[in-house]
N, C-alpha and C. Protein backbone atom coordinates (compact mmCIF):
# COMPACT_ATOMS: atom_id res chain seq x y z
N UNK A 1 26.13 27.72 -11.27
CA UNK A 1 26.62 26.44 -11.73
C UNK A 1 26.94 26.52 -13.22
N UNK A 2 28.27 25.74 -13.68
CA UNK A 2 28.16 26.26 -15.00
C UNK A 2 27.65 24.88 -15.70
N UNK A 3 28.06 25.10 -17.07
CA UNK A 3 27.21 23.82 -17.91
C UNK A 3 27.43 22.88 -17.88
N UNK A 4 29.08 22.59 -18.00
CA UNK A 4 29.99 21.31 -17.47
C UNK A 4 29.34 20.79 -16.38
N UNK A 5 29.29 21.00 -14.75
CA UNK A 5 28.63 20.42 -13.80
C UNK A 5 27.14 20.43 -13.36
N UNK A 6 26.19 20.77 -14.46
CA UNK A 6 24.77 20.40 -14.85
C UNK A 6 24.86 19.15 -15.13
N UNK A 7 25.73 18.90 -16.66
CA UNK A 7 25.85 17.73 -17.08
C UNK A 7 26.59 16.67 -16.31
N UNK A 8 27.29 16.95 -15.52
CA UNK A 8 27.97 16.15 -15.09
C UNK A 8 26.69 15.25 -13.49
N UNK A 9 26.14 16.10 -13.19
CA UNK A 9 24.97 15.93 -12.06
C UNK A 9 23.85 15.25 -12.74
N UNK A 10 23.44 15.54 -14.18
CA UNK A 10 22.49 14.73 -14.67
C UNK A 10 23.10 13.46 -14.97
N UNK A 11 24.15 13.32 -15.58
CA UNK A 11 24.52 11.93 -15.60
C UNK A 11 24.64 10.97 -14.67
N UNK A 12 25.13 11.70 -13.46
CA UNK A 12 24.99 10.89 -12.28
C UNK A 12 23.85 10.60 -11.63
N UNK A 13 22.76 11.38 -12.17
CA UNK A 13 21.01 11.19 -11.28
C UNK A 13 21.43 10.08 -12.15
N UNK A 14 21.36 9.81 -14.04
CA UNK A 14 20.81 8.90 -14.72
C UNK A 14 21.27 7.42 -14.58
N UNK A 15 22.63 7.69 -14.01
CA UNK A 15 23.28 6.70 -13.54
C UNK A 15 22.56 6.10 -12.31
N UNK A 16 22.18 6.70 -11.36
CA UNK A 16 21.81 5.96 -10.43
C UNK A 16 20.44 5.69 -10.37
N UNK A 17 19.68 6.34 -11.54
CA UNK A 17 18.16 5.84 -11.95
C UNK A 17 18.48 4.33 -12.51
N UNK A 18 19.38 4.37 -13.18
CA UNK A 18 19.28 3.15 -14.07
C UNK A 18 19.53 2.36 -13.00
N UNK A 19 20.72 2.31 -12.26
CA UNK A 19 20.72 1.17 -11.10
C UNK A 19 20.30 0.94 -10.37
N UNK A 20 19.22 2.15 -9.95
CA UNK A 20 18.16 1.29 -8.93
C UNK A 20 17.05 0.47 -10.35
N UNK A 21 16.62 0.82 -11.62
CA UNK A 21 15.91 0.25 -12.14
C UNK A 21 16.35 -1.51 -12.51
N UNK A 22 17.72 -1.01 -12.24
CA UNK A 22 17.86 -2.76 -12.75
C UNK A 22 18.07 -3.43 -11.63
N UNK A 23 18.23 -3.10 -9.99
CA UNK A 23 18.04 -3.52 -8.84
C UNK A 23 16.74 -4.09 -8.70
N UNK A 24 15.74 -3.41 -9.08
CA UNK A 24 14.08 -3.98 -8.91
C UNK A 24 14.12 -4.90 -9.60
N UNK A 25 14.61 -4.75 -11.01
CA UNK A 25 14.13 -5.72 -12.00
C UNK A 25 14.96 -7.09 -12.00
N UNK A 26 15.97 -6.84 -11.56
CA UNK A 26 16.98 -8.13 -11.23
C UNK A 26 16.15 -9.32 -9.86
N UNK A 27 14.77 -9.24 -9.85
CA UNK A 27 14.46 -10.28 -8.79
C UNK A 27 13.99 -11.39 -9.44
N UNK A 28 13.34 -12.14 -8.49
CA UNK A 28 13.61 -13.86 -8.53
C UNK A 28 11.66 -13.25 -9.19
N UNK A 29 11.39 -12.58 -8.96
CA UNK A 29 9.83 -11.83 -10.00
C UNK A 29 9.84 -12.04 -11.21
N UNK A 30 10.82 -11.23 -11.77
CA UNK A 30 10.68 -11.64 -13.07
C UNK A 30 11.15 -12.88 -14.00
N UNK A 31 11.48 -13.40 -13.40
CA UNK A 31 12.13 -14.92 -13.97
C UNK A 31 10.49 -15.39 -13.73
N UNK A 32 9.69 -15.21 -12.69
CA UNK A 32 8.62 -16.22 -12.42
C UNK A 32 7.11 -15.46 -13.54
N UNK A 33 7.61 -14.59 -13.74
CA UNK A 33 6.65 -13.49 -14.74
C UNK A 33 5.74 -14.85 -15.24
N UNK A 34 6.71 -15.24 -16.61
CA UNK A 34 6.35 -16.16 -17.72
C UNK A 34 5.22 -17.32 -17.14
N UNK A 35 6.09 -18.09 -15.58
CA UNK A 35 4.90 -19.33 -15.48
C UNK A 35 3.78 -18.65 -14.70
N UNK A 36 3.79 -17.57 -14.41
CA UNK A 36 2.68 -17.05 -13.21
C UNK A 36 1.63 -16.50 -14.45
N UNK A 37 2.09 -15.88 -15.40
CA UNK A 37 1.03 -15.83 -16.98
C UNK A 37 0.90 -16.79 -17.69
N UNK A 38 1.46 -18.19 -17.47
CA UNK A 38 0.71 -18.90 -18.28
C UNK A 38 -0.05 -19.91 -17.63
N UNK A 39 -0.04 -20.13 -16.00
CA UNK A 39 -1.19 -20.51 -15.12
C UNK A 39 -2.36 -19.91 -15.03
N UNK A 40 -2.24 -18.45 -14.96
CA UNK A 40 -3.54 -17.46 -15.51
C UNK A 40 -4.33 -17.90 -16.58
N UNK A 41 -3.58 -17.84 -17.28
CA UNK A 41 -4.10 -18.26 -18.83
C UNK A 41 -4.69 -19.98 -19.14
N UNK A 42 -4.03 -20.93 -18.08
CA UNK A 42 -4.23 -22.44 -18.08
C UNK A 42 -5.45 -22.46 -16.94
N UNK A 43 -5.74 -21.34 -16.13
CA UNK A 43 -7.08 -21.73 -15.45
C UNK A 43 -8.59 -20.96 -16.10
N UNK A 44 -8.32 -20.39 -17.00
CA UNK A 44 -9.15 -19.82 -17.84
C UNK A 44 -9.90 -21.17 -18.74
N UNK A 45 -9.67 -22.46 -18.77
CA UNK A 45 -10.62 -23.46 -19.10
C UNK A 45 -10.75 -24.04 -18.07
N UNK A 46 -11.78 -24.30 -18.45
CA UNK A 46 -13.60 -24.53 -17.52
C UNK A 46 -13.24 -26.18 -16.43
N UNK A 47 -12.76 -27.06 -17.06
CA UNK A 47 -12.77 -28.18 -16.25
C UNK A 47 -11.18 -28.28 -15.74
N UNK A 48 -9.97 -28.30 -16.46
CA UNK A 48 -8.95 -28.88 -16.19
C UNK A 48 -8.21 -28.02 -15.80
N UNK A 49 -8.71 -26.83 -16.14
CA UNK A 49 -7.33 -25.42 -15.51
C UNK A 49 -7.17 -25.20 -14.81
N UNK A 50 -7.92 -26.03 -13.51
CA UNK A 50 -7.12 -25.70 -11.75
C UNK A 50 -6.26 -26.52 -11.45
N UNK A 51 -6.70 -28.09 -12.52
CA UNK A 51 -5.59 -29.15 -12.12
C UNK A 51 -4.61 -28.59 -12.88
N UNK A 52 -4.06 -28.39 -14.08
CA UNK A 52 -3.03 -27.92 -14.64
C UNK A 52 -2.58 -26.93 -14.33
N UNK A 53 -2.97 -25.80 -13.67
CA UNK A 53 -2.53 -24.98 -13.32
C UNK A 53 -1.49 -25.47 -11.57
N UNK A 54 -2.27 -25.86 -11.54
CA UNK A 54 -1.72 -25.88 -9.65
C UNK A 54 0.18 -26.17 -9.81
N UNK A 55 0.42 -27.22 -10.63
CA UNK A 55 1.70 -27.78 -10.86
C UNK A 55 3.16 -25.92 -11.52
N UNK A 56 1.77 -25.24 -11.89
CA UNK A 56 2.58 -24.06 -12.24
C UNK A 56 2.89 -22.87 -11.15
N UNK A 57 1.16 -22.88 -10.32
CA UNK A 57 1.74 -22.22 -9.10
C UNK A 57 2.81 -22.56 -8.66
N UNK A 58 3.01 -24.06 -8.16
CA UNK A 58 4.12 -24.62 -7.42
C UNK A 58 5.34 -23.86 -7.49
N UNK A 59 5.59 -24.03 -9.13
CA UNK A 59 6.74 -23.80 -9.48
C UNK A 59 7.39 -22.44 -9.63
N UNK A 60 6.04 -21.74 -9.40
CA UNK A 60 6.31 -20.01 -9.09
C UNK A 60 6.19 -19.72 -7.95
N UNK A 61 6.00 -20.23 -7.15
CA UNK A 61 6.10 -20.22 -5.87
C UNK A 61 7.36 -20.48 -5.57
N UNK A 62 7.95 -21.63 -6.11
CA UNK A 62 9.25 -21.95 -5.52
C UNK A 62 10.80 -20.80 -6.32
N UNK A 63 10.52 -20.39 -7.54
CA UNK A 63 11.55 -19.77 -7.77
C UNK A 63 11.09 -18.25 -7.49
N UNK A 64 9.86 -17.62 -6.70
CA UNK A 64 9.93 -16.60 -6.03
C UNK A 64 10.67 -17.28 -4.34
């Protein structure tokens, strides 16, 4: 194989690494990242963080 079609084969693995990486990352997951960490974080106090939280599950629930 010469050097030209090494390079030309690695670019195309890197090419299709990257598009499956942005296939995973393009889901309805990461949009819900943000409220699903800050319900975590809102049931971490002692009395009110299951009621405040619940309204955030919801809403990560619904845009997963």
């Amino acid at each position: 194989m010469n050097p030209s079609h090494r390079d030309s084969v690695r670019r195309l693995a890197g090419a299709v690494v990257l598009a499956a990486a942005a296939a995973v990352l393009a889901g309805c997951g990461v949009v819900a990242l943000p409220v699903r960490t800050t319900s975590a974080v809102v049931k971490v106090v002692p009395v009110a963080g299951d009621v405040v939280a619940a309204p955030l599950d919801v809403t990560a629930d619904v845009i997963d």
